[in-house]
PDB file of N, CA and C in Angstrom:
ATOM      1  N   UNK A   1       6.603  -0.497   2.522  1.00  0.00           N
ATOM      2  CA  UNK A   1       6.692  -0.836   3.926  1.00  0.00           C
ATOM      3  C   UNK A   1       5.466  -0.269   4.641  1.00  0.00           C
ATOM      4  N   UNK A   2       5.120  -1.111   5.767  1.00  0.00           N
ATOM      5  CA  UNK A   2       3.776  -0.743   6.266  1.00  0.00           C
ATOM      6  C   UNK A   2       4.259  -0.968   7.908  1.00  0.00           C
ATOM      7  N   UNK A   3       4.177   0.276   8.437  1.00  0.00           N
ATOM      8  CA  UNK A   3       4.265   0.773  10.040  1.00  0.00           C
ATOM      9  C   UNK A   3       3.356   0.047  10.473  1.00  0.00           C
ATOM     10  N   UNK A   4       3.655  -1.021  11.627  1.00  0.00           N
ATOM     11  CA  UNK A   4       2.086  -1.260  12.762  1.00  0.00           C
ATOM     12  C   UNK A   4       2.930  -1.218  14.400  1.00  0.00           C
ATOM     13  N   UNK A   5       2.776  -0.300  14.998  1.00  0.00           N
ATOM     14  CA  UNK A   5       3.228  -0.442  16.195  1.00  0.00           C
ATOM     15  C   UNK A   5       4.759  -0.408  16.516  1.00  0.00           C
ATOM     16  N   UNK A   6       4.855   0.451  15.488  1.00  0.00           N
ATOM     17  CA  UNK A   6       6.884   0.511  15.345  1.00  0.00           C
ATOM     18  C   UNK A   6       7.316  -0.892  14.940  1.00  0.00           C
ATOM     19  N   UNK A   7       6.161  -1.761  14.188  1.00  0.00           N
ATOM     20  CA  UNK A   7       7.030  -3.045  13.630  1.00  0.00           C
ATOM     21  C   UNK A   7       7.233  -2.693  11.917  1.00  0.00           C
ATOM     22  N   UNK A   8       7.853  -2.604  11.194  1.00  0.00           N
ATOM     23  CA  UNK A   8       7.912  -2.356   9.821  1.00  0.00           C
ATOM     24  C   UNK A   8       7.599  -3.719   8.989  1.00  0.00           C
ATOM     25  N   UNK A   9       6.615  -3.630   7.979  1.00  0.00           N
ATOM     26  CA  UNK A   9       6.221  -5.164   7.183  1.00  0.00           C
ATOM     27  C   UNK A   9       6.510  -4.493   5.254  1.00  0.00           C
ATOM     28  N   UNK A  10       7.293  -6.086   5.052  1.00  0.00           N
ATOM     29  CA  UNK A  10       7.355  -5.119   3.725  1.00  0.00           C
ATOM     30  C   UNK A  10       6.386  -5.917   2.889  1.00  0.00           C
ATOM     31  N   UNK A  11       5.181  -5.262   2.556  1.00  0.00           N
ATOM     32  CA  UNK A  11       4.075  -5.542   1.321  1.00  0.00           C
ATOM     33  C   UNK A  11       4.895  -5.682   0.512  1.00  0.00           C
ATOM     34  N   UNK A  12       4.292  -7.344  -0.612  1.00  0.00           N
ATOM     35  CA  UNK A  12       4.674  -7.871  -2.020  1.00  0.00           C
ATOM     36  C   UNK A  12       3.822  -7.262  -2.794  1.00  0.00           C
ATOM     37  N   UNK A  13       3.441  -6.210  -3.598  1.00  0.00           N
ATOM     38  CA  UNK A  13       2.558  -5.999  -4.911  1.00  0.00           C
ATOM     39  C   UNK A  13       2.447  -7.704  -5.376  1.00  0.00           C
ATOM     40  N   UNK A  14       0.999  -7.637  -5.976  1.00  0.00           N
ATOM     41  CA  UNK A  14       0.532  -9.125  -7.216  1.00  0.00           C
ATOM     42  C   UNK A  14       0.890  -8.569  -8.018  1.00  0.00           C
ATOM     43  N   UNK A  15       1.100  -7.508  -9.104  1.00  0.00           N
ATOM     44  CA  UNK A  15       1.058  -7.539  -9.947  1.00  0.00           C
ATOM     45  C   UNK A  15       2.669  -6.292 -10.058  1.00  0.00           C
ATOM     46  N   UNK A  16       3.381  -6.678 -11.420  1.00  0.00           N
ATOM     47  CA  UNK A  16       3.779  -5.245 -11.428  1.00  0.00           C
ATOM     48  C   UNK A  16       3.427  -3.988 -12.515  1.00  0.00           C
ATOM     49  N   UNK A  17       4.117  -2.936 -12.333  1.00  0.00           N
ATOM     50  CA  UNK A  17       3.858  -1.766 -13.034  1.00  0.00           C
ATOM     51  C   UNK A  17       4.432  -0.662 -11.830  1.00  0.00           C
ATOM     52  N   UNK A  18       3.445   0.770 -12.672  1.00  0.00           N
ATOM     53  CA  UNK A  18       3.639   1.759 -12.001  1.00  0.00           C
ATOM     54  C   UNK A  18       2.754   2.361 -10.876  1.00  0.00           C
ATOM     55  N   UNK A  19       3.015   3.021  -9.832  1.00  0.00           N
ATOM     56  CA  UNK A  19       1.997   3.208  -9.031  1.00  0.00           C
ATOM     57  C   UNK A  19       0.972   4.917  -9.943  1.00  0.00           C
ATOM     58  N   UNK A  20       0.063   4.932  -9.958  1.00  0.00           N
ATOM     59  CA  UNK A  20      -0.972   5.755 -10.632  1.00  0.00           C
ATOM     60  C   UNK A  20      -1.311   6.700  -9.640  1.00  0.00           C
ATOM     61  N   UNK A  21      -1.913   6.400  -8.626  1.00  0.00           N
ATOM     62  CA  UNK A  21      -2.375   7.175  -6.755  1.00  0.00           C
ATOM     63  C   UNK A  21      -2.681   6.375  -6.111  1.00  0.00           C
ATOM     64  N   UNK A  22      -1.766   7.212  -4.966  1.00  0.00           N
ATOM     65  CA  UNK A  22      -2.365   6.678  -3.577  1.00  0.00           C
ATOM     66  C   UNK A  22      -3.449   6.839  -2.856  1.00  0.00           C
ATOM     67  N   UNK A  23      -4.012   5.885  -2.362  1.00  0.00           N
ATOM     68  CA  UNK A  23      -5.624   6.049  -1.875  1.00  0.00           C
ATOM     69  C   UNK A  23      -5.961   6.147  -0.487  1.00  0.00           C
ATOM     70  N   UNK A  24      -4.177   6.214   0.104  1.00  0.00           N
ATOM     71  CA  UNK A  24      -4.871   7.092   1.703  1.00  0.00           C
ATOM     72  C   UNK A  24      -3.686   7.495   1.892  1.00  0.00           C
ATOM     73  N   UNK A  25      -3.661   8.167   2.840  1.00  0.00           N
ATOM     74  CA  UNK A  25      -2.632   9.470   3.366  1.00  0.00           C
ATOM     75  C   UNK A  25      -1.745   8.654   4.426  1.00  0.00           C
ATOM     76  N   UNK A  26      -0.989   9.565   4.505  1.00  0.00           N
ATOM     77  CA  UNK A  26       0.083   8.797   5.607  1.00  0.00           C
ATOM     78  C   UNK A  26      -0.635   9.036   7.157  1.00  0.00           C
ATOM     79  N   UNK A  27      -0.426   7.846   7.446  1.00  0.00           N
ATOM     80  CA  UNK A  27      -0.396   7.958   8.953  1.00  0.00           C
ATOM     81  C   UNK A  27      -1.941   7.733   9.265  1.00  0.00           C
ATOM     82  N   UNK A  28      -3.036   7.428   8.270  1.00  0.00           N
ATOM     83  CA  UNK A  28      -4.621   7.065   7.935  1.00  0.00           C
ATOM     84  C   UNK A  28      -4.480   5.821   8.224  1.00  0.00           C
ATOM     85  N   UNK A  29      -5.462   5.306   9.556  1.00  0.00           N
ATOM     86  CA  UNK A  29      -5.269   3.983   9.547  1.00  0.00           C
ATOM     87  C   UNK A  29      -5.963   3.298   8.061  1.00  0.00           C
ATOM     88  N   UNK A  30      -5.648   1.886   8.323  1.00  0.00           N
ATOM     89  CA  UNK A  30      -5.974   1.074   7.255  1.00  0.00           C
ATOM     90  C   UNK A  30      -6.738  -0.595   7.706  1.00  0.00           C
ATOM     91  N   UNK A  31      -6.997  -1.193   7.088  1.00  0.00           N
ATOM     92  CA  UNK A  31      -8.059  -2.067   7.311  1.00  0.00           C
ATOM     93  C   UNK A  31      -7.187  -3.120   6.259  1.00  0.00           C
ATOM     94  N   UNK A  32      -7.434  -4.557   6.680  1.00  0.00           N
ATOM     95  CA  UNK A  32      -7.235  -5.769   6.065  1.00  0.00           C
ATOM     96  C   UNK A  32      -7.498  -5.687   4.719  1.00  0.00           C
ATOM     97  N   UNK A  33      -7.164  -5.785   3.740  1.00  0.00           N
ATOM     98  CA  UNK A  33      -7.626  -5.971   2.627  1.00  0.00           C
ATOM     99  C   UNK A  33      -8.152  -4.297   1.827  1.00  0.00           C
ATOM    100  N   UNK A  34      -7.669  -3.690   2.351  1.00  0.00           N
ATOM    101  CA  UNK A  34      -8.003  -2.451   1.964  1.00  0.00           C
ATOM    102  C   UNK A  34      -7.250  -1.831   0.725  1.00  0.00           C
ATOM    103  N   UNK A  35      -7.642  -1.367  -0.254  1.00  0.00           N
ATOM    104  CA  UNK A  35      -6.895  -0.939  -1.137  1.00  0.00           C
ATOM    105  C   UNK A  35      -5.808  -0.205  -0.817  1.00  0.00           C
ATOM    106  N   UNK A  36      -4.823   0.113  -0.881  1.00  0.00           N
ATOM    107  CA  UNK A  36      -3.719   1.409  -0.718  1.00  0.00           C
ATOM    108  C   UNK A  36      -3.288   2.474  -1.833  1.00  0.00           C
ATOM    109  N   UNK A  37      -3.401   1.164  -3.105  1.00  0.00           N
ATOM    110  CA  UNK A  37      -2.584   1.846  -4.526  1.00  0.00           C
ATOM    111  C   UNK A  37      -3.633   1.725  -5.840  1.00  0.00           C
ATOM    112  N   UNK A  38      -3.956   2.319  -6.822  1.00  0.00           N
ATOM    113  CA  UNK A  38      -3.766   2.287  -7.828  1.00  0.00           C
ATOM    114  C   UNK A  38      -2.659   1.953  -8.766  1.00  0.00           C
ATOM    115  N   UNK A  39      -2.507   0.804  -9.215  1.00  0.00           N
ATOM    116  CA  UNK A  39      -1.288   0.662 -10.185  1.00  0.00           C
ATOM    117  C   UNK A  39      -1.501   0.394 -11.785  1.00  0.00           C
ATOM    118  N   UNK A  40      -1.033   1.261 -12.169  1.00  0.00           N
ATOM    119  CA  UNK A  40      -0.902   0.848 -14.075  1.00  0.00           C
ATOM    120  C   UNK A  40      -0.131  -0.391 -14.360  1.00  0.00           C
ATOM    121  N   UNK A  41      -0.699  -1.250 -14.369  1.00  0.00           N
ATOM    122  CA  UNK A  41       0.362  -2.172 -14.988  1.00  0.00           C
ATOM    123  C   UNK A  41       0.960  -1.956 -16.326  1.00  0.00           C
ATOM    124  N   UNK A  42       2.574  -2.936 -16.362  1.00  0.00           N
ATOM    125  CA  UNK A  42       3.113  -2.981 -16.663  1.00  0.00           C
ATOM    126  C   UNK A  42       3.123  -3.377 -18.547  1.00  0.00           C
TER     127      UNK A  42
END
């Protein structure tokens, strides 16, 4: 789930697996197309 303005959006992963790290901190804005996750796939 991704906070914008007290609206909650729930992000689809493309691919699945496990998440590996996260690549920004809570509450760090974020940008269009911006990475968030590292994921190991499955």
């Amino acid at each position: 789930m991704v906070e914008a303005m007290k609206v909650f959006n729930e992000v689809k992963a493309e691919c699945g697996g496990t998440i590996d790290r996260v690549l920004v901190k809570s509450g760090e804005s974020v940008e269009f197309g911006q990475r968030l996750f590292l994921v190991r796939p499955a």
